[in-house]
PDB file of N, CA and C in Angstrom:
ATOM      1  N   UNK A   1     -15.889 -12.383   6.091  1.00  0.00           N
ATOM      2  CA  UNK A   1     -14.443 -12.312   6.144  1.00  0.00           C
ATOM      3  C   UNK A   1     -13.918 -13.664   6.625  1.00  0.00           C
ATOM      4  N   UNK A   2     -12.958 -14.032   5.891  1.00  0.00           N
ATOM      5  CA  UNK A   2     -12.433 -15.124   6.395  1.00  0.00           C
ATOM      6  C   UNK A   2     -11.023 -15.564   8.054  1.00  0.00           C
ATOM      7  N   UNK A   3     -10.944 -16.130   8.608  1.00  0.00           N
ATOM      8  CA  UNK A   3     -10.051 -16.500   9.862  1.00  0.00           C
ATOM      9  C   UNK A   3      -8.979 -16.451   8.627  1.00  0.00           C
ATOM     10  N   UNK A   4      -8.165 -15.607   9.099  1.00  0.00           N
ATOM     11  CA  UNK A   4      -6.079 -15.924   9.301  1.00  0.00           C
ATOM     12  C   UNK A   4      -5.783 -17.058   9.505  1.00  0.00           C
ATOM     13  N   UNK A   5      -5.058 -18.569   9.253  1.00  0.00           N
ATOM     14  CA  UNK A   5      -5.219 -19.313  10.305  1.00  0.00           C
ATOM     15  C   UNK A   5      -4.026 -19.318  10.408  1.00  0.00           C
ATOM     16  N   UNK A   6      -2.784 -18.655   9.619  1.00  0.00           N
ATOM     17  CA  UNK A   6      -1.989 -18.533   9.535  1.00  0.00           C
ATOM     18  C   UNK A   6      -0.570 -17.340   9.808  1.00  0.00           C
ATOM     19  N   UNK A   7      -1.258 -16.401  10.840  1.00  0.00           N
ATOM     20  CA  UNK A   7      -0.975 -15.343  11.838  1.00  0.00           C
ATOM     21  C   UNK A   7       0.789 -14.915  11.569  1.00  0.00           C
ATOM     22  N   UNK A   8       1.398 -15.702  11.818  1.00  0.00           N
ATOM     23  CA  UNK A   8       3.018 -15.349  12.155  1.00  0.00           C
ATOM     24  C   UNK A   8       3.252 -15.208  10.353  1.00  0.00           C
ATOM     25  N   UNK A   9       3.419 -16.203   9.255  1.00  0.00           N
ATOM     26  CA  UNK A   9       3.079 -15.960   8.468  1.00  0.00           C
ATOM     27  C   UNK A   9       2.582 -14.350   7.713  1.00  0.00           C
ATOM     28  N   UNK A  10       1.417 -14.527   7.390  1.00  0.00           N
ATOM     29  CA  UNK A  10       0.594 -13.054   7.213  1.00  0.00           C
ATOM     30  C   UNK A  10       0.940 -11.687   7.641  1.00  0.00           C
ATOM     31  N   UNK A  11       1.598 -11.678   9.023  1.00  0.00           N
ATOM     32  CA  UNK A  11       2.188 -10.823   9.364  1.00  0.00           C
ATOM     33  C   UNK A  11       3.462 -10.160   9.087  1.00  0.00           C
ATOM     34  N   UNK A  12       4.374 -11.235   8.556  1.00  0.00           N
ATOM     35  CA  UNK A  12       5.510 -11.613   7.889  1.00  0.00           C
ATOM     36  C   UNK A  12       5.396 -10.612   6.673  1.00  0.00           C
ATOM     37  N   UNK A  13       4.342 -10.972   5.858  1.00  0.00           N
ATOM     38  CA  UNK A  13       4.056 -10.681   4.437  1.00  0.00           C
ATOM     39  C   UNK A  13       3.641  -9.257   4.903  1.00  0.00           C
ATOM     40  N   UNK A  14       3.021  -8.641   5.768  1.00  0.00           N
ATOM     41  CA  UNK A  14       2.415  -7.183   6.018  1.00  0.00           C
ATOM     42  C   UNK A  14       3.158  -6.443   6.262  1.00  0.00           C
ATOM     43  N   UNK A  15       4.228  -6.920   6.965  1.00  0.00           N
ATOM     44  CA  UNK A  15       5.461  -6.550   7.382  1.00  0.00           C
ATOM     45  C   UNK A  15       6.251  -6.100   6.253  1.00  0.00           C
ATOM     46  N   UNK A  16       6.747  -6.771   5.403  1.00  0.00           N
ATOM     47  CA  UNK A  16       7.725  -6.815   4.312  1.00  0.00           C
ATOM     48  C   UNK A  16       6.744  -5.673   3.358  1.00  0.00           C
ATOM     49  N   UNK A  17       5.599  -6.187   2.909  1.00  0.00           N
ATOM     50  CA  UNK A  17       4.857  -5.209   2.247  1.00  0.00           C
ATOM     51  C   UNK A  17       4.724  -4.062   2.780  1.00  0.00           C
ATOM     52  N   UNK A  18       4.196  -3.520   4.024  1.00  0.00           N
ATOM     53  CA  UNK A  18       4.695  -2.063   4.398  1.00  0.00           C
ATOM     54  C   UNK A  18       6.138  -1.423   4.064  1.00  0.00           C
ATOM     55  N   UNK A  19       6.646  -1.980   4.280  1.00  0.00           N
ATOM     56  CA  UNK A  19       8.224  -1.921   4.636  1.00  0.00           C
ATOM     57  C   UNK A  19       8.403  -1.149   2.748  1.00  0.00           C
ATOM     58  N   UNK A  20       8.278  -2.028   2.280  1.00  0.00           N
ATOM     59  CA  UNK A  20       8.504  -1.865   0.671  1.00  0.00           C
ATOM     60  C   UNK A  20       7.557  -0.765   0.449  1.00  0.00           C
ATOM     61  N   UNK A  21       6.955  -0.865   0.474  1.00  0.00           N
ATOM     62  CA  UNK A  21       5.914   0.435  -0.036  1.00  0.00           C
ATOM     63  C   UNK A  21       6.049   1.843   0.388  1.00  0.00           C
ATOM     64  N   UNK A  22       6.055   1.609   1.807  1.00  0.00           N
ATOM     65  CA  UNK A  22       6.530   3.144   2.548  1.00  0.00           C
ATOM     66  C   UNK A  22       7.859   3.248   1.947  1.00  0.00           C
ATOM     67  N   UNK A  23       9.332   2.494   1.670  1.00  0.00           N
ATOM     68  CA  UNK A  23      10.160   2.855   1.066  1.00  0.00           C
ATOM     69  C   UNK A  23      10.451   3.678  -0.175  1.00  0.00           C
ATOM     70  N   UNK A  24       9.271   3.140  -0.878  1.00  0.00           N
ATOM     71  CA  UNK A  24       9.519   3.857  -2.235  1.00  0.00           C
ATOM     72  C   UNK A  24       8.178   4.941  -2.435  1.00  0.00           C
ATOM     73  N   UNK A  25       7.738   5.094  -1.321  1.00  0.00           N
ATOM     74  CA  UNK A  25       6.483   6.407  -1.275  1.00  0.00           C
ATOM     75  C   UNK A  25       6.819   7.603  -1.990  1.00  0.00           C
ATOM     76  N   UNK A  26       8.623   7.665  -1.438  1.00  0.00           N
ATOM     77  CA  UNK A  26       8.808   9.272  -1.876  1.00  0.00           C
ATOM     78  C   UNK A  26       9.222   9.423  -3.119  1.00  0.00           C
ATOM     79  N   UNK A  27      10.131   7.704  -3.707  1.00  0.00           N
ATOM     80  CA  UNK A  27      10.565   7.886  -4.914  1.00  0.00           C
ATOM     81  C   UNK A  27       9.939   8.058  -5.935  1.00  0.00           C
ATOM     82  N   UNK A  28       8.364   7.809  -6.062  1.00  0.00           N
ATOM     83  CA  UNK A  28       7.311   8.215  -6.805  1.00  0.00           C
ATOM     84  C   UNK A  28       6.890   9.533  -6.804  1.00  0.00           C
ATOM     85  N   UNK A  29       7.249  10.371  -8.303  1.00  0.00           N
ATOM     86  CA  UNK A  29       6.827  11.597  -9.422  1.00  0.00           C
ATOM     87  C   UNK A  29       5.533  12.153  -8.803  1.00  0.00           C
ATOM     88  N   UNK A  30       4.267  11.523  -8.974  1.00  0.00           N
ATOM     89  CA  UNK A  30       3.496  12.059  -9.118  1.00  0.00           C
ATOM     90  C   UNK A  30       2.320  11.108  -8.414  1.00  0.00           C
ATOM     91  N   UNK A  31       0.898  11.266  -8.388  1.00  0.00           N
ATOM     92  CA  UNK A  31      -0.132  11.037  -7.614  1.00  0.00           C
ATOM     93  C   UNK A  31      -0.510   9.550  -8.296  1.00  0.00           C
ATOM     94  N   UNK A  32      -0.299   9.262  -9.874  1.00  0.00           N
ATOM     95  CA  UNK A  32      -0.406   8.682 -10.779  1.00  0.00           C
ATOM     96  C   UNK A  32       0.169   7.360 -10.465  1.00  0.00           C
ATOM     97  N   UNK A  33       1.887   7.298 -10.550  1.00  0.00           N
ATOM     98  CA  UNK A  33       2.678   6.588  -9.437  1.00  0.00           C
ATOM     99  C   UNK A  33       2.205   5.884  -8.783  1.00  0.00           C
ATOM    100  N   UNK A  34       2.063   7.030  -7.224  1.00  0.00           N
ATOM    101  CA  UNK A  34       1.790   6.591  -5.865  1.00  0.00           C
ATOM    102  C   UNK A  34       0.256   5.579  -6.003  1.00  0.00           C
ATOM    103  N   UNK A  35      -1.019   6.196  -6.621  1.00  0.00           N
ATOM    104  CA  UNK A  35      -1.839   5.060  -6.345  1.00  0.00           C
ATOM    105  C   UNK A  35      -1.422   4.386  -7.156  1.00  0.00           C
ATOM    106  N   UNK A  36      -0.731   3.909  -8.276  1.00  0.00           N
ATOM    107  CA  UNK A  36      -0.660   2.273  -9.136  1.00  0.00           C
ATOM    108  C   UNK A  36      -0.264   1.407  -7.312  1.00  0.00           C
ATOM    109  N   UNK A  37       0.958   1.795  -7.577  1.00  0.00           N
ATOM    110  CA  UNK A  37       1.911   1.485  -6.121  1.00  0.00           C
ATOM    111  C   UNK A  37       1.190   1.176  -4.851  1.00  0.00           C
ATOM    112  N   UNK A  38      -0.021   2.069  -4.239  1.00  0.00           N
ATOM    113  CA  UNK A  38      -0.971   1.423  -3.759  1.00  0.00           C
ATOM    114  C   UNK A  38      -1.891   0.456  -3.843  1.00  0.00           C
ATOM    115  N   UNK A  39      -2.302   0.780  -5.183  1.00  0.00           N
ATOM    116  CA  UNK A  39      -3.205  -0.730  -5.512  1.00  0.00           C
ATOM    117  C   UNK A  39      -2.819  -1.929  -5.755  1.00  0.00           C
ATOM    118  N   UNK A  40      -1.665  -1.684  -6.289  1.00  0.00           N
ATOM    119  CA  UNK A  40      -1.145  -3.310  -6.166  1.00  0.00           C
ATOM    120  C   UNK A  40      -0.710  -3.674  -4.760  1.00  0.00           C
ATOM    121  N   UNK A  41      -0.228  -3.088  -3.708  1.00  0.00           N
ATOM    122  CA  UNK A  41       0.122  -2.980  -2.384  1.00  0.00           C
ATOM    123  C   UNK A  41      -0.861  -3.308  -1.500  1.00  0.00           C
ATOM    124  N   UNK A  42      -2.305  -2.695  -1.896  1.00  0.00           N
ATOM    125  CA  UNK A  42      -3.649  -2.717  -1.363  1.00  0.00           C
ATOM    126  C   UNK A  42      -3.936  -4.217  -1.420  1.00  0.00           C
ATOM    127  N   UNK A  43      -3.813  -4.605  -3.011  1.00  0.00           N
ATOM    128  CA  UNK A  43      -4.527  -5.866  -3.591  1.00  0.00           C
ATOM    129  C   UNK A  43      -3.728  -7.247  -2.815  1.00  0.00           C
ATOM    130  N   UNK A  44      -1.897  -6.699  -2.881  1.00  0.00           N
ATOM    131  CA  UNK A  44      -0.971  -7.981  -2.455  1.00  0.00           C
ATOM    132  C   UNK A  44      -1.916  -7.848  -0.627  1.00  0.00           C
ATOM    133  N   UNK A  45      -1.633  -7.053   0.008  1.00  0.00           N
ATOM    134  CA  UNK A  45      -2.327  -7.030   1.544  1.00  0.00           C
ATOM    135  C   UNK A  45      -3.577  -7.851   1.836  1.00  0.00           C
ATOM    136  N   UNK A  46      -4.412  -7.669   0.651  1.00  0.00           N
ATOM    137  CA  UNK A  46      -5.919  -8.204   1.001  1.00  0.00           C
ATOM    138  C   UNK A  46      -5.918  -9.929   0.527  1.00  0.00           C
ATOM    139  N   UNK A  47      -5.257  -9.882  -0.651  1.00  0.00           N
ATOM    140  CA  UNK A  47      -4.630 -11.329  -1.206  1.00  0.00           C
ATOM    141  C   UNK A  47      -3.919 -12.081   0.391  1.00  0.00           C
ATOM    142  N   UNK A  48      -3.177 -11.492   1.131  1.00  0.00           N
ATOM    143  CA  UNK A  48      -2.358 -12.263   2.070  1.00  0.00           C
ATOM    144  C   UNK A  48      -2.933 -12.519   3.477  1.00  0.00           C
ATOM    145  N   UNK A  49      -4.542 -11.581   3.709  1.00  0.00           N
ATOM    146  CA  UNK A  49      -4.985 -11.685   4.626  1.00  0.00           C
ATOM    147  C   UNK A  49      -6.433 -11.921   4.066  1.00  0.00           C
ATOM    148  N   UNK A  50      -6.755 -12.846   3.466  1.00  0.00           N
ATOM    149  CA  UNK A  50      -7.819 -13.395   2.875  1.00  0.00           C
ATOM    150  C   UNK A  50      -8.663 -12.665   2.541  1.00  0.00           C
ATOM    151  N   UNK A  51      -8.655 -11.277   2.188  1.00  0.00           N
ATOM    152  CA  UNK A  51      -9.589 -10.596   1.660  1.00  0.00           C
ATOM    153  C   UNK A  51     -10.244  -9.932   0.606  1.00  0.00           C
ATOM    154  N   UNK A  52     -11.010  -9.362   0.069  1.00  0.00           N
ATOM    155  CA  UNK A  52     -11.461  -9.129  -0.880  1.00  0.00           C
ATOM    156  C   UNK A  52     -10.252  -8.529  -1.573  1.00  0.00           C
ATOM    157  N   UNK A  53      -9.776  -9.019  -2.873  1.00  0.00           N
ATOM    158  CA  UNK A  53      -8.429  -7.960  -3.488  1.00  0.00           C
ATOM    159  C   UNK A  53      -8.715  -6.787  -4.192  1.00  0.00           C
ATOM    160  N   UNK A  54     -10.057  -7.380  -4.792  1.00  0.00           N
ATOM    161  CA  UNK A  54     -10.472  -5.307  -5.837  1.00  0.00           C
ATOM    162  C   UNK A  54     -10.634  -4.340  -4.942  1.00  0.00           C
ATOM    163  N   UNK A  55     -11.312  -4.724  -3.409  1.00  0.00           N
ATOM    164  CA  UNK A  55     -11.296  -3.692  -2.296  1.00  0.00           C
ATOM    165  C   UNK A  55     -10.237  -2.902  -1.756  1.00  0.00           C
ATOM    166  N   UNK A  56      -9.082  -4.219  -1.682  1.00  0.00           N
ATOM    167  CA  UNK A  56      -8.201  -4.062  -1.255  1.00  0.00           C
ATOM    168  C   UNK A  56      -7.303  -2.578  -2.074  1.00  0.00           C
ATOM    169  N   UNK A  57      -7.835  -3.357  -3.080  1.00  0.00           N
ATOM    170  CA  UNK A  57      -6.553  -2.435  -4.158  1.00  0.00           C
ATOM    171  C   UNK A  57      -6.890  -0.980  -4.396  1.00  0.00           C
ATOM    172  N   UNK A  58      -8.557  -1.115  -4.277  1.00  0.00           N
ATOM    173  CA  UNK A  58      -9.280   0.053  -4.846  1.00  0.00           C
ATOM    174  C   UNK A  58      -8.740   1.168  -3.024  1.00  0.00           C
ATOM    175  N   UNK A  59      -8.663   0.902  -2.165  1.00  0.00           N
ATOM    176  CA  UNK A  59      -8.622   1.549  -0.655  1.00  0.00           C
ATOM    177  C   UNK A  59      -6.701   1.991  -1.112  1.00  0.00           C
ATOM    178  N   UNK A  60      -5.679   0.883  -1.175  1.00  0.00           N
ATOM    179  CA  UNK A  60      -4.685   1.110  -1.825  1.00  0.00           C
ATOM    180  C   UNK A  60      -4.258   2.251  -2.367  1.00  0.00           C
ATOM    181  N   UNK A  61      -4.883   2.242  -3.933  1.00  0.00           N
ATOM    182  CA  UNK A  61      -4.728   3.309  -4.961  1.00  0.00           C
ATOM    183  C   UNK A  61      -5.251   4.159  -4.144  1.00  0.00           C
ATOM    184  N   UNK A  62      -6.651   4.680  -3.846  1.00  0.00           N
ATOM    185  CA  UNK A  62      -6.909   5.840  -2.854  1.00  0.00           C
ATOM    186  C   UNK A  62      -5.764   6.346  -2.048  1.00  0.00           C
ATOM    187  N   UNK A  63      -5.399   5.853  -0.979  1.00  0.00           N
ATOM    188  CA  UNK A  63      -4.360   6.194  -0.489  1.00  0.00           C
ATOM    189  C   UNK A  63      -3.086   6.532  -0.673  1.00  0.00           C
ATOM    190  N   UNK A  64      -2.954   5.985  -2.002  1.00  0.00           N
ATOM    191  CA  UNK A  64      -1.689   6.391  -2.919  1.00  0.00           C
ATOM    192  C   UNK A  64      -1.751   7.742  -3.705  1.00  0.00           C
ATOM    193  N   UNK A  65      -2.784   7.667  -4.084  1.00  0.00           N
ATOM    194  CA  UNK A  65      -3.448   8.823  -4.706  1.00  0.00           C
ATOM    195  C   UNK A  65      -3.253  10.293  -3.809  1.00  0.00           C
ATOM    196  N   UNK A  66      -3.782  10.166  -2.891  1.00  0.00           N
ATOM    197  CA  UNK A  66      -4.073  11.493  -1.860  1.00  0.00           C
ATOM    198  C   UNK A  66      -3.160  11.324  -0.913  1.00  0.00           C
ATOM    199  N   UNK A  67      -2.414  10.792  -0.417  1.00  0.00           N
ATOM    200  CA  UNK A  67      -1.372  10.760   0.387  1.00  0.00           C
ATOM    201  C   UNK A  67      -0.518  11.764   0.617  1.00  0.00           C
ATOM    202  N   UNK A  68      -0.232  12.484  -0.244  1.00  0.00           N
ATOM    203  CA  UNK A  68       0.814  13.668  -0.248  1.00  0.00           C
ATOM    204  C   UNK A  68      -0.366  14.752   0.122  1.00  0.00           C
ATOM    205  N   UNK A  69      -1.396  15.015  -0.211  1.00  0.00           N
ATOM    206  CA  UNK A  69      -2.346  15.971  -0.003  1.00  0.00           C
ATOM    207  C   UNK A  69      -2.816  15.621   1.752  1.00  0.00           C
ATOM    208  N   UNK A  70      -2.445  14.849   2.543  1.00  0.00           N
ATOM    209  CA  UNK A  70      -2.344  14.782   3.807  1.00  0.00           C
ATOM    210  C   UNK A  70      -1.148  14.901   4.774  1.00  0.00           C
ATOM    211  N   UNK A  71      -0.179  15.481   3.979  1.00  0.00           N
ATOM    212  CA  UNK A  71       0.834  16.316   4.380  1.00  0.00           C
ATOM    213  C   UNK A  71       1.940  14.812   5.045  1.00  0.00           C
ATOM    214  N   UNK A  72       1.693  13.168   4.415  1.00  0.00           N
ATOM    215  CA  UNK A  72       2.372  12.389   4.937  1.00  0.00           C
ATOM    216  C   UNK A  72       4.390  12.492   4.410  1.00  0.00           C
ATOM    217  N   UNK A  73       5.145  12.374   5.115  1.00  0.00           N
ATOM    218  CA  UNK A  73       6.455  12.821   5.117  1.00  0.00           C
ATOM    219  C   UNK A  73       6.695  12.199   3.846  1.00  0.00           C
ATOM    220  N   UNK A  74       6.816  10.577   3.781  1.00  0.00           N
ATOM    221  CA  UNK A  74       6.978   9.388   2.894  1.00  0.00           C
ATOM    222  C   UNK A  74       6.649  10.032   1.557  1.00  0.00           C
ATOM    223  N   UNK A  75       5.173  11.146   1.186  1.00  0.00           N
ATOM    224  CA  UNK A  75       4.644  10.972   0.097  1.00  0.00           C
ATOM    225  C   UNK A  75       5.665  11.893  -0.580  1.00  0.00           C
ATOM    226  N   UNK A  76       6.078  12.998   0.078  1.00  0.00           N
ATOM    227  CA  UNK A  76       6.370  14.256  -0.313  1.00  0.00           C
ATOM    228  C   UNK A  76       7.853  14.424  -1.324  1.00  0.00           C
ATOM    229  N   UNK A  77       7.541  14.888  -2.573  1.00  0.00           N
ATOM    230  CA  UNK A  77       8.443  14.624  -3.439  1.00  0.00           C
ATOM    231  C   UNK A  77       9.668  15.792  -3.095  1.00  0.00           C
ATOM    232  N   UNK A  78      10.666  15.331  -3.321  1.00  0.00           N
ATOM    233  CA  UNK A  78      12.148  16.122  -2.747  1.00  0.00           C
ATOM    234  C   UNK A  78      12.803  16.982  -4.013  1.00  0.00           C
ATOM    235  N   UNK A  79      12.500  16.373  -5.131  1.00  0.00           N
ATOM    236  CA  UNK A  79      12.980  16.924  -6.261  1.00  0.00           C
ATOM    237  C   UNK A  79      12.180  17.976  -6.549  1.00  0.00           C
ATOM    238  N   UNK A  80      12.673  19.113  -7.501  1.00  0.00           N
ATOM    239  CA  UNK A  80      12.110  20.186  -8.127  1.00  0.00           C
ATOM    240  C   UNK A  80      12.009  19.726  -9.969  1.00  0.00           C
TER     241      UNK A  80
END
């Protein structure tokens, strides 16, 4: 794994990227959605903190994927 060397930065970007992602958790249909939305979320995270990005993305989509099946508020679709 590589050193951050760039901390305030990186955090900046994790920041904004949570921020965005948890925003539009709920506006996403279906499971299909939510992991694309993770993996690219996964991939931008691991890209900004020097890390592996297919890992990144692949942990991402997972979490996008099953998220609503862990009863998280964000995932849970409002519409009928």
């Amino acid at each position: 794994m590589q050193t951050v060397r760039n901390w305030p930065a990186t955090l900046g970007k994790l920041a904004i990227a949570g921020v965005l992602v948890g925003s539009l958790a709920g506006c996403f249909e279906n499971d299909t959605q939510r992991g694309v939305a993770g993996a690219v979320a996964g991939g931008a995270v691991a890209g900004a903190t020097g890390n592996n990005v297919a890992t990144g993305a692949l942990i991402g989509g997972a979490a996008g994927v099953f998220c609503r099946d862990t009863g998280a508020q964000a995932c849970q679709n409002t519409r009928n």
